[in-house]
PDB file of N, CA and C in Angstrom:
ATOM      1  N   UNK A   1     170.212 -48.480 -31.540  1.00  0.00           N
ATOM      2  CA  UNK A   1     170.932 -49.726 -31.316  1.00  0.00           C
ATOM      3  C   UNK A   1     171.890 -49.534 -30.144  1.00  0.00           C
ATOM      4  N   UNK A   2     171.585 -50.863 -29.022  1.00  0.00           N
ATOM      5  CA  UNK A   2     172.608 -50.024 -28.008  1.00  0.00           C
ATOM      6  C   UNK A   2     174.076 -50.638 -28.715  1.00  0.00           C
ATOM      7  N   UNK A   3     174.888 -49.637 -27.582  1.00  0.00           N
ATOM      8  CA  UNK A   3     176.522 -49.878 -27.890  1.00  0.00           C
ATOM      9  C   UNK A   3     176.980 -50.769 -26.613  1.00  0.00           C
ATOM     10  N   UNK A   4     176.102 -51.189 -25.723  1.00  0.00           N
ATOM     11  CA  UNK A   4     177.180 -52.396 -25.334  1.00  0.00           C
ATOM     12  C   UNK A   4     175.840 -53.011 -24.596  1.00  0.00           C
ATOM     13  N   UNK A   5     176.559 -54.030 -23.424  1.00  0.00           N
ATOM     14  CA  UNK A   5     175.797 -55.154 -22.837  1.00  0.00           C
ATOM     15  C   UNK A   5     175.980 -55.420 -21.925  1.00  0.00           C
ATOM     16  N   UNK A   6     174.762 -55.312 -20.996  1.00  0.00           N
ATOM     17  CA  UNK A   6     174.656 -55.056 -19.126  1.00  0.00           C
ATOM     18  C   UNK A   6     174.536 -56.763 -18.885  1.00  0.00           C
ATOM     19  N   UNK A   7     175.267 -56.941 -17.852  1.00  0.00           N
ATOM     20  CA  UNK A   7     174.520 -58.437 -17.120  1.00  0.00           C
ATOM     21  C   UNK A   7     175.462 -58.260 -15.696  1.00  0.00           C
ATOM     22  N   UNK A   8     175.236 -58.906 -14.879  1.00  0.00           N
ATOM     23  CA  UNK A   8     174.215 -59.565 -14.681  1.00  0.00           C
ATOM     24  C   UNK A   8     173.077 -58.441 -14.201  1.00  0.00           C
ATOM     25  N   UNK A   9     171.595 -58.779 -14.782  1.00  0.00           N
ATOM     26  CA  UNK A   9     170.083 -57.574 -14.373  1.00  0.00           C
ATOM     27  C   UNK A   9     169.167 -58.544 -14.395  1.00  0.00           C
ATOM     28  N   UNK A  10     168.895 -58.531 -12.862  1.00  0.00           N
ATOM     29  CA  UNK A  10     169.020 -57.577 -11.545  1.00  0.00           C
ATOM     30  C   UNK A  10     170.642 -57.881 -11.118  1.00  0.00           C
ATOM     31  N   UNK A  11     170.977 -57.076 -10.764  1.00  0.00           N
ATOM     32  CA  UNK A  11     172.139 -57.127  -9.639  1.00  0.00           C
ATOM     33  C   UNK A  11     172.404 -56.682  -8.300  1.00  0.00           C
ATOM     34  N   UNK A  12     172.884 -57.583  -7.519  1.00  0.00           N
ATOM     35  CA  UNK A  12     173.103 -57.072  -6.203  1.00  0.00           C
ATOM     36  C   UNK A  12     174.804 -56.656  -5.914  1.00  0.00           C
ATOM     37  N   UNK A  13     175.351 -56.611  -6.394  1.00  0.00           N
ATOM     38  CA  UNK A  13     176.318 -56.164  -6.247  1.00  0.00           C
ATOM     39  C   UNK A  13     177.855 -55.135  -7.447  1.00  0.00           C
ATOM     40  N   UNK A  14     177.547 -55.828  -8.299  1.00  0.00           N
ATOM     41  CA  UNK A  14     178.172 -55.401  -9.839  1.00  0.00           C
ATOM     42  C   UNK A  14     178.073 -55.430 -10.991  1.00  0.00           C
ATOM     43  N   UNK A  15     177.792 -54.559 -12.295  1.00  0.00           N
ATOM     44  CA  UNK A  15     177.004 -55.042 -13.205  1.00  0.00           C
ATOM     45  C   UNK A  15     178.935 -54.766 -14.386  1.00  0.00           C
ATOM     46  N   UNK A  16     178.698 -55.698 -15.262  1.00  0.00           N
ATOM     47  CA  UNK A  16     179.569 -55.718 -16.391  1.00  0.00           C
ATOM     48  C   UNK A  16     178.851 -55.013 -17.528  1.00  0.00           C
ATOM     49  N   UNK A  17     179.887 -53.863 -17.951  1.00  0.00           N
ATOM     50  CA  UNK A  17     179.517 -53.182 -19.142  1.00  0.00           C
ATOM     51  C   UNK A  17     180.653 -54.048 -20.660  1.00  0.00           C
ATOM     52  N   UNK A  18     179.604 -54.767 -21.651  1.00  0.00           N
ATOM     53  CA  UNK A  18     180.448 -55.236 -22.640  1.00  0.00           C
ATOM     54  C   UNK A  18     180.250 -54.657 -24.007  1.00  0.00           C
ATOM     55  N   UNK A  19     180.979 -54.092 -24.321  1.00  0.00           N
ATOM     56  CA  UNK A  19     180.939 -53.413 -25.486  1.00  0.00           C
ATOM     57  C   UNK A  19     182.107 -53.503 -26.633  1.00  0.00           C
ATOM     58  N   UNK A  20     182.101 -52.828 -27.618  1.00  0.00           N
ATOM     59  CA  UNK A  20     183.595 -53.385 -28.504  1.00  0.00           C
ATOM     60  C   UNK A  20     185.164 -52.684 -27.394  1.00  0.00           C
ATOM     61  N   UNK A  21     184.811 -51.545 -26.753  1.00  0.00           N
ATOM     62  CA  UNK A  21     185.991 -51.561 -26.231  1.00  0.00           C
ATOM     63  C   UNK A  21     185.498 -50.784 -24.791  1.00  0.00           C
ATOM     64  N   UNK A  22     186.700 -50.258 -23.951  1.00  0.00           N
ATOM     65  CA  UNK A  22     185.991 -49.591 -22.415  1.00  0.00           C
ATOM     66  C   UNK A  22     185.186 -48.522 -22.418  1.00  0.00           C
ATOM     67  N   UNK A  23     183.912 -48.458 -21.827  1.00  0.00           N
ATOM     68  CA  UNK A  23     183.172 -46.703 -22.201  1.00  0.00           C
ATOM     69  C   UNK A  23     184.421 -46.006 -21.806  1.00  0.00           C
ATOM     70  N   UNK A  24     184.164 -45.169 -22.275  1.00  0.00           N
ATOM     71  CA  UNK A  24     184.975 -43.746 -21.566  1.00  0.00           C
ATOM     72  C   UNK A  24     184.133 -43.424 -20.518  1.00  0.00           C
ATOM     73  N   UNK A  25     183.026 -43.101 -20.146  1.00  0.00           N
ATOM     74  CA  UNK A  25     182.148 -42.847 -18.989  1.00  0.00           C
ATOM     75  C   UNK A  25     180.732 -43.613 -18.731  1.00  0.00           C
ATOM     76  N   UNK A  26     180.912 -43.662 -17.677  1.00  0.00           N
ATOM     77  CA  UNK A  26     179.228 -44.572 -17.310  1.00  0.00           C
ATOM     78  C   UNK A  26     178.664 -43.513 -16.103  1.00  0.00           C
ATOM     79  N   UNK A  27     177.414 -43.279 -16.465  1.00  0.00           N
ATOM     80  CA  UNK A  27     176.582 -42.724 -15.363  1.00  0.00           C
ATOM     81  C   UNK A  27     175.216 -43.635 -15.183  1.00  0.00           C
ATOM     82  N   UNK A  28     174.916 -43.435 -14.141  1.00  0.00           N
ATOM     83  CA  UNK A  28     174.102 -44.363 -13.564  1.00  0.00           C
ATOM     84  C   UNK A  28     173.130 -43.373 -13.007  1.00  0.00           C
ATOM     85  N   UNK A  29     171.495 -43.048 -13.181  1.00  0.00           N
ATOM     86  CA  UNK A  29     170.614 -42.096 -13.081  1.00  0.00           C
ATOM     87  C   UNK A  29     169.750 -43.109 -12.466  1.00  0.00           C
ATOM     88  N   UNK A  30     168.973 -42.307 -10.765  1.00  0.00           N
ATOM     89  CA  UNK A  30     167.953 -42.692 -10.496  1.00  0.00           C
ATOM     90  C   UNK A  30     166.937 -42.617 -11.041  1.00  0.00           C
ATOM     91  N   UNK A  31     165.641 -43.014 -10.772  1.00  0.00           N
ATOM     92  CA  UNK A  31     164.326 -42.937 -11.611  1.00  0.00           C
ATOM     93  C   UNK A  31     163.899 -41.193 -11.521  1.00  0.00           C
ATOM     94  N   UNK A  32     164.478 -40.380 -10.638  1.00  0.00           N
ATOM     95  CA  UNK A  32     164.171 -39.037 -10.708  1.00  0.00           C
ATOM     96  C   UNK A  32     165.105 -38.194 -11.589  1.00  0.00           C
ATOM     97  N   UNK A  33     166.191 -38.896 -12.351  1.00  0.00           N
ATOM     98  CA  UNK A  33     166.890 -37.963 -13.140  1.00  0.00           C
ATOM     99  C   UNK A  33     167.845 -37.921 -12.757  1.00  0.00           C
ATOM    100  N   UNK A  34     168.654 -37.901 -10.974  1.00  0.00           N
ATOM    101  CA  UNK A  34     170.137 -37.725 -10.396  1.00  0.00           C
ATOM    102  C   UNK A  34     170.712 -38.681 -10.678  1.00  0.00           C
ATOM    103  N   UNK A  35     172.076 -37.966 -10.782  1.00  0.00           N
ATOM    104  CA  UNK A  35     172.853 -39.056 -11.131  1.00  0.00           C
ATOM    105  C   UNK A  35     173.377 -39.466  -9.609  1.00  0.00           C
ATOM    106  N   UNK A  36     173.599 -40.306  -9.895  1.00  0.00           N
ATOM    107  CA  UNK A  36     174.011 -41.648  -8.792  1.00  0.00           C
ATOM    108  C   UNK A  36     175.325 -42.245  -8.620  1.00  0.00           C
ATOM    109  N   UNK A  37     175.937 -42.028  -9.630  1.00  0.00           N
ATOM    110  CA  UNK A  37     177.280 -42.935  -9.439  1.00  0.00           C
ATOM    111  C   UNK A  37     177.731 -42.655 -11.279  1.00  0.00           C
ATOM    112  N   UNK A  38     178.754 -42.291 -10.954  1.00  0.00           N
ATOM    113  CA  UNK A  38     179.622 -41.760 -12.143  1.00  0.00           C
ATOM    114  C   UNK A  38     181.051 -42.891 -12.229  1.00  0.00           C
ATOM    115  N   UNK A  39     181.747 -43.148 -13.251  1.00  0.00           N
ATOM    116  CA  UNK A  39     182.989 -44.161 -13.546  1.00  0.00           C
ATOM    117  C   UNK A  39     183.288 -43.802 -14.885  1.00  0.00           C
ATOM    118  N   UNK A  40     185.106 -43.806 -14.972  1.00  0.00           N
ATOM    119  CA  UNK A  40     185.208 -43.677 -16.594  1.00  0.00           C
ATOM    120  C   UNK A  40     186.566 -44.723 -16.477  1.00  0.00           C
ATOM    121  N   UNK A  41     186.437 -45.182 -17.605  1.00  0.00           N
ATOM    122  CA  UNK A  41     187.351 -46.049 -18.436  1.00  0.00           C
ATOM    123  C   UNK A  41     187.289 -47.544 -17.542  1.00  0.00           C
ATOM    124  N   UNK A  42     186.297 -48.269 -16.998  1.00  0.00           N
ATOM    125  CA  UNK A  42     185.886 -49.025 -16.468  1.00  0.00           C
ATOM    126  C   UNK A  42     184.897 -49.854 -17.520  1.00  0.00           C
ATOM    127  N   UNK A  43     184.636 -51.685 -17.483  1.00  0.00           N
ATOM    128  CA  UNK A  43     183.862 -52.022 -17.871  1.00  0.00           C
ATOM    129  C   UNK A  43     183.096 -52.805 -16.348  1.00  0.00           C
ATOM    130  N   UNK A  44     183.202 -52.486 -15.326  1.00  0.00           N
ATOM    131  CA  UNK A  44     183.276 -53.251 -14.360  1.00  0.00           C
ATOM    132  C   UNK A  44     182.473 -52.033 -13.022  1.00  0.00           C
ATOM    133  N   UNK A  45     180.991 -52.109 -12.857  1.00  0.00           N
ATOM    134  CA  UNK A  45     180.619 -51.024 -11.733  1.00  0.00           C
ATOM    135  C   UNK A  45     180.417 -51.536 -10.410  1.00  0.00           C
ATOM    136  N   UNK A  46     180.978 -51.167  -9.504  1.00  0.00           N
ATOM    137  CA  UNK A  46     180.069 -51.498  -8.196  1.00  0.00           C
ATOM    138  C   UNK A  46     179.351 -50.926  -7.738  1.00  0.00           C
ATOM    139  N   UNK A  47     177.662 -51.446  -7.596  1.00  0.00           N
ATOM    140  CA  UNK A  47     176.355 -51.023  -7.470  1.00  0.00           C
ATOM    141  C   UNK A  47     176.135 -51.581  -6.270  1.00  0.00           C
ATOM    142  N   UNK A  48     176.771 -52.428  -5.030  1.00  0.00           N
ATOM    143  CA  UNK A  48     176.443 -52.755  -3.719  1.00  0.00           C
ATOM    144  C   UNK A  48     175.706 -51.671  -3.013  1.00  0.00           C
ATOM    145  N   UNK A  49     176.306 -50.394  -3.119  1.00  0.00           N
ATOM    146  CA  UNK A  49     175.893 -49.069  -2.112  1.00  0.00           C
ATOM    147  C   UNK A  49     174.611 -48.502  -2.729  1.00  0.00           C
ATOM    148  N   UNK A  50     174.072 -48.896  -3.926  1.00  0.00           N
ATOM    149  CA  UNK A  50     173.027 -48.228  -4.263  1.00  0.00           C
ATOM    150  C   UNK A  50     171.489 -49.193  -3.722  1.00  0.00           C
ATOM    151  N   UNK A  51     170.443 -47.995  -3.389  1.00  0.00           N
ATOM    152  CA  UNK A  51     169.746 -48.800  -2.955  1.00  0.00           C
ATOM    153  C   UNK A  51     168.676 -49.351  -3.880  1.00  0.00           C
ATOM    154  N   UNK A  52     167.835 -50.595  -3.449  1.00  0.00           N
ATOM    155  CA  UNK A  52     167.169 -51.456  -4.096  1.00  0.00           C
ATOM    156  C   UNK A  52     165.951 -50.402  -5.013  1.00  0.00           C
ATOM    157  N   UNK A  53     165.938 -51.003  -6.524  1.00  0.00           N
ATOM    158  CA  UNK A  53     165.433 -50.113  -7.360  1.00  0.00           C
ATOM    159  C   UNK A  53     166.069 -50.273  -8.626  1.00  0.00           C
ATOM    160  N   UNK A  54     164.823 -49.446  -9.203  1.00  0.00           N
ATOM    161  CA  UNK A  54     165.531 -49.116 -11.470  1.00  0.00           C
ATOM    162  C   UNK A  54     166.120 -48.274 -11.179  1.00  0.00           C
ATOM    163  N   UNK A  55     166.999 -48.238 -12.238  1.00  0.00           N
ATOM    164  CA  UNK A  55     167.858 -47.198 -12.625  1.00  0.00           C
ATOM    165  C   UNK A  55     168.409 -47.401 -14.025  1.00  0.00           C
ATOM    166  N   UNK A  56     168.835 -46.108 -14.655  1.00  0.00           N
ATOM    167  CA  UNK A  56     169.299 -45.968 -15.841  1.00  0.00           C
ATOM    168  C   UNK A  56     170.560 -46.015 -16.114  1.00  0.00           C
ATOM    169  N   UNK A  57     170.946 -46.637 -16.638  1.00  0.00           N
ATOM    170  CA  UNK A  57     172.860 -46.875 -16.852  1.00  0.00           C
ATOM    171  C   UNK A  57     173.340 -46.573 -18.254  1.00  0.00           C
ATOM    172  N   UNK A  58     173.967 -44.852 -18.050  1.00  0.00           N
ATOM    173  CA  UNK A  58     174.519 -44.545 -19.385  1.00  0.00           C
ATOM    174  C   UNK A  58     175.464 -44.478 -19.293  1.00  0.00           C
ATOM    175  N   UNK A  59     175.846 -44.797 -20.467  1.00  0.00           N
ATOM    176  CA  UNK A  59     177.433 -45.327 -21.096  1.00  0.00           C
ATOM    177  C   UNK A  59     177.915 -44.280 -22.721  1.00  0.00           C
ATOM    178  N   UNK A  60     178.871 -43.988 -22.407  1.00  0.00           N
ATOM    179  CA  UNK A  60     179.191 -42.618 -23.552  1.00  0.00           C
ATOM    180  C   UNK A  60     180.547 -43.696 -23.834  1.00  0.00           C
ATOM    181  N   UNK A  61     181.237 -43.533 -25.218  1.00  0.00           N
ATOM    182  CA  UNK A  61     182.019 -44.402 -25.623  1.00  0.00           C
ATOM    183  C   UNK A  61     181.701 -43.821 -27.435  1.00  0.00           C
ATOM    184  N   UNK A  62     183.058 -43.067 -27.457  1.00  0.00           N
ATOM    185  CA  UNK A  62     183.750 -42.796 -28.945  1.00  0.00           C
ATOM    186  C   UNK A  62     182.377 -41.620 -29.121  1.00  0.00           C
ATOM    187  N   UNK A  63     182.185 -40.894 -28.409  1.00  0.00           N
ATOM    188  CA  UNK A  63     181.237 -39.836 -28.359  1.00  0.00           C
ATOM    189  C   UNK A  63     179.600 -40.156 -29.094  1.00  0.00           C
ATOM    190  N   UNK A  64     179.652 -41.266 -28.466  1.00  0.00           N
ATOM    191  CA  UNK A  64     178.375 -41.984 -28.695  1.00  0.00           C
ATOM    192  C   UNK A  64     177.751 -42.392 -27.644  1.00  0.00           C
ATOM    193  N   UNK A  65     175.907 -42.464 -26.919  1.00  0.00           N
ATOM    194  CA  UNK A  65     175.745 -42.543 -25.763  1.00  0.00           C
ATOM    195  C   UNK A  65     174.626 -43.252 -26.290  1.00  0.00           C
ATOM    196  N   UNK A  66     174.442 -44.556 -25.108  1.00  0.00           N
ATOM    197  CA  UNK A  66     173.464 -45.508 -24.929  1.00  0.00           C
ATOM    198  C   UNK A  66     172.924 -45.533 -23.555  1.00  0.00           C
ATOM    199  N   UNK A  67     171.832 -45.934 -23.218  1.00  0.00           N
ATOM    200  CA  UNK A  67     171.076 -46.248 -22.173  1.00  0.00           C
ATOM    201  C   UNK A  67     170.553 -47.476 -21.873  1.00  0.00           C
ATOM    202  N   UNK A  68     170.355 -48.157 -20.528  1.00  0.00           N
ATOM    203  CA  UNK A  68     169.783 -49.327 -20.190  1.00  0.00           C
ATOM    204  C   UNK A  68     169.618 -49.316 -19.415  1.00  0.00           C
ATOM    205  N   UNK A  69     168.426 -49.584 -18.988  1.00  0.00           N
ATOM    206  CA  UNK A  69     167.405 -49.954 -17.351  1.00  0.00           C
ATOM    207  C   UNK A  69     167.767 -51.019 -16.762  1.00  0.00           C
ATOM    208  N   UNK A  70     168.500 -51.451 -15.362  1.00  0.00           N
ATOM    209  CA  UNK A  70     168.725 -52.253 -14.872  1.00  0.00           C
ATOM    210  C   UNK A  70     167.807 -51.948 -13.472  1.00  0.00           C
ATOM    211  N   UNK A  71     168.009 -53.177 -12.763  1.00  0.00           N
ATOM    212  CA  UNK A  71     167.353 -53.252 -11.495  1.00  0.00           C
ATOM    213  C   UNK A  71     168.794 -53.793 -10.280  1.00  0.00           C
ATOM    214  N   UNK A  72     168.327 -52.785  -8.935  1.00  0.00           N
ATOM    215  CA  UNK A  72     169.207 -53.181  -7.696  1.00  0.00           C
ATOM    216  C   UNK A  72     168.603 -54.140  -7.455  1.00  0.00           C
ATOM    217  N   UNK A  73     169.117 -54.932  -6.735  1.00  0.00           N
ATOM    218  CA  UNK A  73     167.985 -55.785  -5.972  1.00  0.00           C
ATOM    219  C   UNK A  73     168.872 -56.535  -4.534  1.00  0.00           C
TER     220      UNK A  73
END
């Protein structure tokens, strides 16, 4: 069950993480596994600099970790 909720996907510029309270960390993994862009205590990412493509957006929060596939676009 995830622990929170991506929108706007696709995004071109910032995606909102909503969950019961702020992750403590978000990592953001290309389709090869690197991570890409790291943030903690943020519900709020800017994804402008990343380029067009999936990617995986994990979110750790109360030592619990979820995943979700979003798209750059």
């Amino acid at each position: 069950e995830p622990i929170f909720n991506l929108f706007p996907n696709p995004s071109s510029d910032w995606v909102q993480v909503n969950g019961a309270d702020i992750p403590d960390l978000i990592r953001v993994f290309d389709m090869n596994g690197r991570v890409v862009l790291v943030s903690n205590n943020t519900n709020r990412l800017d994804v402008e600099r990343l380029e067009v493509g999936s990617y995986i957006l994990q979110v750790t929060q109360d030592q619990k970790t979820s995943s979700q596939l979003f798209m750059k676009n």
